[in-house]
N, C-alpha and C. Protein backbone atom coordinates (compact mmCIF):
# COMPACT_ATOMS: atom_id res chain seq x y z
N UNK A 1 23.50 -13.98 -11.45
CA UNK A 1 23.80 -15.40 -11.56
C UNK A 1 24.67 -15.88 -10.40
N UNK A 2 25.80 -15.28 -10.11
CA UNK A 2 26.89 -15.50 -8.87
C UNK A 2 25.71 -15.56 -7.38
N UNK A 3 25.33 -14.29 -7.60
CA UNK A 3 24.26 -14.65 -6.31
C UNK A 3 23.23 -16.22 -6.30
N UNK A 4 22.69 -16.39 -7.27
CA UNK A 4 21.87 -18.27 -7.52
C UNK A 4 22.45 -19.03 -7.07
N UNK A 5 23.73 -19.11 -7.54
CA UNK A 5 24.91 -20.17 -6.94
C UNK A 5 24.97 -20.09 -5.56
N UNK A 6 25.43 -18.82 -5.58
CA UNK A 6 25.76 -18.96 -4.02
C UNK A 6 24.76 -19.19 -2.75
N UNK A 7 23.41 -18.62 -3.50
CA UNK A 7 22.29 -19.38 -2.37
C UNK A 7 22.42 -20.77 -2.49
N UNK A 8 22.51 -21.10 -4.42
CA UNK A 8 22.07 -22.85 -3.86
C UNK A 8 22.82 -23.82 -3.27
N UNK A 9 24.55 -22.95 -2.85
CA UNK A 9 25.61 -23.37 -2.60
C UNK A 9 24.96 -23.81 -0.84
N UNK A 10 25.03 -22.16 -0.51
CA UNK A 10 24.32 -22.23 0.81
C UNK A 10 23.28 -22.90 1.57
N UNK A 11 22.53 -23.07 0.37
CA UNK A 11 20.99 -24.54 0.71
C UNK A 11 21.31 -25.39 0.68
N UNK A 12 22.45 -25.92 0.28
CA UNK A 12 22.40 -27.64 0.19
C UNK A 12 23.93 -27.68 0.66
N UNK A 13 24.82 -27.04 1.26
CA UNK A 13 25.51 -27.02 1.58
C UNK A 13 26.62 -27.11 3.26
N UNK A 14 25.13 -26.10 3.63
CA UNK A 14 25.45 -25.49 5.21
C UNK A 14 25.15 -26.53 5.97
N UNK A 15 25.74 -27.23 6.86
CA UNK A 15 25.39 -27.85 8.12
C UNK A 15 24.49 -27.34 9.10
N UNK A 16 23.72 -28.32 9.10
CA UNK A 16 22.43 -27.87 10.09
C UNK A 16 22.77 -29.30 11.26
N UNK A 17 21.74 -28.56 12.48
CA UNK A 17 21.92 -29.16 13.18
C UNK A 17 20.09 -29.80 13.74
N UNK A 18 20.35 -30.65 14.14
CA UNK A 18 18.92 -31.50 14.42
C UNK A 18 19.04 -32.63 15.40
N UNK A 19 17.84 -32.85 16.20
CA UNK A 19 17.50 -33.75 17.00
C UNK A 19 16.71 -34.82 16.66
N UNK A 20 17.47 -35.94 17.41
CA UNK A 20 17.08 -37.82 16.73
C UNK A 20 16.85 -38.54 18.21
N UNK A 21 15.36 -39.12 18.04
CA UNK A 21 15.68 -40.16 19.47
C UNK A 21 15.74 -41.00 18.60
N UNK A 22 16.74 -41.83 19.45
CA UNK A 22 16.68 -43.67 19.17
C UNK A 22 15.67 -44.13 19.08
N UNK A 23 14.55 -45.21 17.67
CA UNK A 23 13.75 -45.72 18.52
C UNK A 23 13.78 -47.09 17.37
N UNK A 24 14.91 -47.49 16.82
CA UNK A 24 15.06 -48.66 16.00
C UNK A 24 15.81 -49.54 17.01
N UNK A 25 15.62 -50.92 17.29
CA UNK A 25 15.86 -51.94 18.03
C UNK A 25 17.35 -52.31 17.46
N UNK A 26 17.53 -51.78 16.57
CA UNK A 26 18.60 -52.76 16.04
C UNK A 26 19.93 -51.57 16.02
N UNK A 27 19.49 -50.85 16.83
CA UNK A 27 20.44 -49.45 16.78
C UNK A 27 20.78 -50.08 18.72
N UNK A 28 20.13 -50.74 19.28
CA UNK A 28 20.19 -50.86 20.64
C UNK A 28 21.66 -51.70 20.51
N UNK A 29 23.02 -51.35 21.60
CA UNK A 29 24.24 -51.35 22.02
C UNK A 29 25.16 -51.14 21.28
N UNK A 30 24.86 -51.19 19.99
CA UNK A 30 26.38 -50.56 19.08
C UNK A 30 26.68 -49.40 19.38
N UNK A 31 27.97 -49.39 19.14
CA UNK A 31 28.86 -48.38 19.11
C UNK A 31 28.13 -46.77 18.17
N UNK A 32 28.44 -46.37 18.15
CA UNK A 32 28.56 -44.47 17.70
C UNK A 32 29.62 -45.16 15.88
N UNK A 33 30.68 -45.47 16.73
CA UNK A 33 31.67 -45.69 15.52
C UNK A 33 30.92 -46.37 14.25
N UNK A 34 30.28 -47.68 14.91
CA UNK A 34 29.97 -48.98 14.07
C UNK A 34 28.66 -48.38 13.29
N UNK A 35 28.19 -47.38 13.62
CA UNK A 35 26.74 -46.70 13.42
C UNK A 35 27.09 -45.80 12.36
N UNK A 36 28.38 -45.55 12.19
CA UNK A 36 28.82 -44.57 11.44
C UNK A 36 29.02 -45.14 10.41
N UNK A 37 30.02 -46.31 10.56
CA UNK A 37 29.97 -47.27 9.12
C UNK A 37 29.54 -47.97 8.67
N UNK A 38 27.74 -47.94 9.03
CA UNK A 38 27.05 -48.93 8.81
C UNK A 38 26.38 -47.85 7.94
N UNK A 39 26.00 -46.54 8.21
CA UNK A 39 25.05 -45.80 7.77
C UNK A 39 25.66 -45.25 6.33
N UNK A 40 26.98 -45.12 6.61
CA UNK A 40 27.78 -44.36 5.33
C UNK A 40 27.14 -43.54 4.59
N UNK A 41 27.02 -42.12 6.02
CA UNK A 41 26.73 -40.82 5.63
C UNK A 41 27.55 -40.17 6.68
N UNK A 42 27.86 -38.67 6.04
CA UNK A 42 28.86 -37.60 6.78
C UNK A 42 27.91 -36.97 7.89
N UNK A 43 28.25 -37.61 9.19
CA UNK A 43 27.55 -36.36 10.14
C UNK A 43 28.22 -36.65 11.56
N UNK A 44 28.03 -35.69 12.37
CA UNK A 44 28.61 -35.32 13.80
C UNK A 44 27.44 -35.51 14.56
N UNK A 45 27.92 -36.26 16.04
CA UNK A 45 26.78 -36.29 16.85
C UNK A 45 27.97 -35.40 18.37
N UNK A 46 26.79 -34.00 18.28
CA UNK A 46 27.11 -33.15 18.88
C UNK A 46 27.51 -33.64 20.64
N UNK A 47 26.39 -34.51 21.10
CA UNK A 47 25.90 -34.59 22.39
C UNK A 47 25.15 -35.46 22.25
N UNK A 48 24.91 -36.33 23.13
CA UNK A 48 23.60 -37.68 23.52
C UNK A 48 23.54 -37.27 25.35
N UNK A 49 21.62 -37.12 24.83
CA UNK A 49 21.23 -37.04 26.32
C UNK A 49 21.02 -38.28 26.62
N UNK A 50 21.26 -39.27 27.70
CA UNK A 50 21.06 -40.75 27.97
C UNK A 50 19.34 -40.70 28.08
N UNK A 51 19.13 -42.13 27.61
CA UNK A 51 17.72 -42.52 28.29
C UNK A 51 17.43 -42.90 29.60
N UNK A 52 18.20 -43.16 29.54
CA UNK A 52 18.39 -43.64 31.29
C UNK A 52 17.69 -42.69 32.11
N UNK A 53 17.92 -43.19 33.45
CA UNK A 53 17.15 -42.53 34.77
C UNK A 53 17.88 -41.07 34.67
N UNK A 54 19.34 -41.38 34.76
CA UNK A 54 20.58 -40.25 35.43
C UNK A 54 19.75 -39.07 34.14
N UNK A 55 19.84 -39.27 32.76
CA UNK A 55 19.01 -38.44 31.79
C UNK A 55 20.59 -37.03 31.83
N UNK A 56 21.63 -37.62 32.02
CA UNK A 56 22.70 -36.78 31.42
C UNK A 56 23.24 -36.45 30.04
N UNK A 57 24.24 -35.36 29.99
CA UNK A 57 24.67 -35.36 28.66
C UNK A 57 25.90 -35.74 28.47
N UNK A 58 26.43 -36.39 27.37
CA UNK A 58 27.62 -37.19 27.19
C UNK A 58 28.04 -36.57 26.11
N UNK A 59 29.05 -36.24 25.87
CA UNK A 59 29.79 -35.44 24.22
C UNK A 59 30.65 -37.08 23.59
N UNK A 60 29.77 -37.69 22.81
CA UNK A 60 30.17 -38.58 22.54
C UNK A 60 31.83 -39.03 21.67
N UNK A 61 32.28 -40.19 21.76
CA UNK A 61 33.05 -40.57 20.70
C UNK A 61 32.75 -41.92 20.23
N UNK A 62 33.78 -42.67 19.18
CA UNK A 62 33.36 -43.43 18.49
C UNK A 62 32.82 -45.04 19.39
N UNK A 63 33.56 -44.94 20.68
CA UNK A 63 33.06 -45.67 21.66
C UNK A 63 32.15 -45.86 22.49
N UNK A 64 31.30 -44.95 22.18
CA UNK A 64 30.37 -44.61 22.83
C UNK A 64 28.82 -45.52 22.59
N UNK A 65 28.34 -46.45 23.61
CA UNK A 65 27.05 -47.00 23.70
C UNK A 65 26.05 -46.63 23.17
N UNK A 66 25.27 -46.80 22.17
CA UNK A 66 23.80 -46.40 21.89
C UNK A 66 22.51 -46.87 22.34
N UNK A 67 21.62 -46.50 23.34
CA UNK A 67 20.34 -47.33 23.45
C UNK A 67 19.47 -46.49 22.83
N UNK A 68 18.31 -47.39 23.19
CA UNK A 68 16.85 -47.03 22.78
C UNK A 68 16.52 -45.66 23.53
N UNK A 69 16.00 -44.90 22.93
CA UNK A 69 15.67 -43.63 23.61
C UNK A 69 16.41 -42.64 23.55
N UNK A 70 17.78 -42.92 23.47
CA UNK A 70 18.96 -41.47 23.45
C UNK A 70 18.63 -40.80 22.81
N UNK A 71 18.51 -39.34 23.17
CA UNK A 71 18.41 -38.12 22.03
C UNK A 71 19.54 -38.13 21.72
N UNK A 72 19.66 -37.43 20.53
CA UNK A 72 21.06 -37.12 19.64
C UNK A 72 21.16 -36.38 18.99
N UNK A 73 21.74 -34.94 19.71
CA UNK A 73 22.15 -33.99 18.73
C UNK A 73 23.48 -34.31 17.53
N UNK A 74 22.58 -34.00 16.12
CA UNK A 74 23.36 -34.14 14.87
C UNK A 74 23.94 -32.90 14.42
N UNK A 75 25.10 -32.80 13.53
CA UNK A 75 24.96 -31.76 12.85
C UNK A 75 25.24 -32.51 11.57
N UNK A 76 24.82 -32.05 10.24
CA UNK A 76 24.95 -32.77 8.58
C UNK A 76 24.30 -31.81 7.84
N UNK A 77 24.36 -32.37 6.44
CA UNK A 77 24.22 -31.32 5.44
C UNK A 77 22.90 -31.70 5.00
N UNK A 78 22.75 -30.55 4.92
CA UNK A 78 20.81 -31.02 4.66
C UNK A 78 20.18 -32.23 3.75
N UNK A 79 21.30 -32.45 2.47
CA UNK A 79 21.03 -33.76 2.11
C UNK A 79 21.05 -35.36 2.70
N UNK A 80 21.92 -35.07 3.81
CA UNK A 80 21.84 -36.19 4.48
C UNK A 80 21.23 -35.78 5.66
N UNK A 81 20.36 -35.58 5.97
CA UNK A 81 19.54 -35.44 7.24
C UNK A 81 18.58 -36.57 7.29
N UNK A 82 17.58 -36.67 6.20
CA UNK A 82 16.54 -37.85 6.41
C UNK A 82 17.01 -39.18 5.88
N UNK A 83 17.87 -39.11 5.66
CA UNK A 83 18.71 -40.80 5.36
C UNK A 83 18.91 -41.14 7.32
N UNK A 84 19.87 -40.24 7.88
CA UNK A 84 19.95 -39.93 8.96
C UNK A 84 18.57 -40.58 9.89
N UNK A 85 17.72 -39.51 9.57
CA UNK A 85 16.88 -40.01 10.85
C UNK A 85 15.99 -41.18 10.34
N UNK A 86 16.25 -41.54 9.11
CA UNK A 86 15.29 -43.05 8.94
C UNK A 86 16.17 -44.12 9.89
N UNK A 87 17.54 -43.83 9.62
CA UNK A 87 18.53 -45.04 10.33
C UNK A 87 18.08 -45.03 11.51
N UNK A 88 18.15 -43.75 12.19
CA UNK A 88 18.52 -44.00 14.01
C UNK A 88 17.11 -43.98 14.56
N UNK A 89 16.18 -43.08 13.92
CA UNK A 89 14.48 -42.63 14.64
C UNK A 89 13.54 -42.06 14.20
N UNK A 90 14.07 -41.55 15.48
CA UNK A 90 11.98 -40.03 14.84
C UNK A 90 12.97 -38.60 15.27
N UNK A 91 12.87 -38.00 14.55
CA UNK A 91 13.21 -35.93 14.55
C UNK A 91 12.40 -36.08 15.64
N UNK A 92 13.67 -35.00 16.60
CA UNK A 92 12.61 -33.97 17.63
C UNK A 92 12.20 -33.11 17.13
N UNK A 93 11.01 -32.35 17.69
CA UNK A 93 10.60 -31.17 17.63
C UNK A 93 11.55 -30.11 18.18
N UNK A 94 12.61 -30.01 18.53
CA UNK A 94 13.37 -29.35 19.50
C UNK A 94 14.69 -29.25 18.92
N UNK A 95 15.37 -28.24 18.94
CA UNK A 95 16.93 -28.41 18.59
C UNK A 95 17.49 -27.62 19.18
N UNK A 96 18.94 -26.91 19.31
CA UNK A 96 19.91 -26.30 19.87
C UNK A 96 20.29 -25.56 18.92
């Protein structure tokens, strides 16, 4: 029984990590912060690769610009993952 728990502790528990491009219009120039309290779900955005030309990586904070196209490494708990990517996009195929 201790072992059940502790898997189902572990399945719905553990932070995973996943990739989001931007591709909702209405996600275009807000803030990271304002995105956070609009969505009111628990998650970390690891890194944003820009869309832009330059196509760098930025370790974001709550000030941080959002456009169309940014990838965005997340990390969250598996229950909030697809609340997550309905807000900001489309899942990459790709993660870290």
């Amino acid at each position: 029984m201790l072992f059940i728990c502790l898997y189902w502790y572990l399945q719905h528990n553990h932070e995973r990590k996943f990739a989001v491009v931007i591709e909702h219009d209405s996600i275009e120039g807000l803030t990271l912060g304002k995105v956070e309290e609009l969505i009111s779900r628990r998650f970390v955005v690891r890194e944003i690769r820009l869309a832009d030309s330059s196509n760098c990586i930025v370790h974001p904070d709550d000030d941080t610009v959002l456009h169309h196209g940014d990838h965005l490494l997340i990390q969250a708990r598996p229950h909030e993952i697809e609340p997550i990517i309905a807000f900001l996009g489309q899942r990459e195929n790709t993660t870290k």
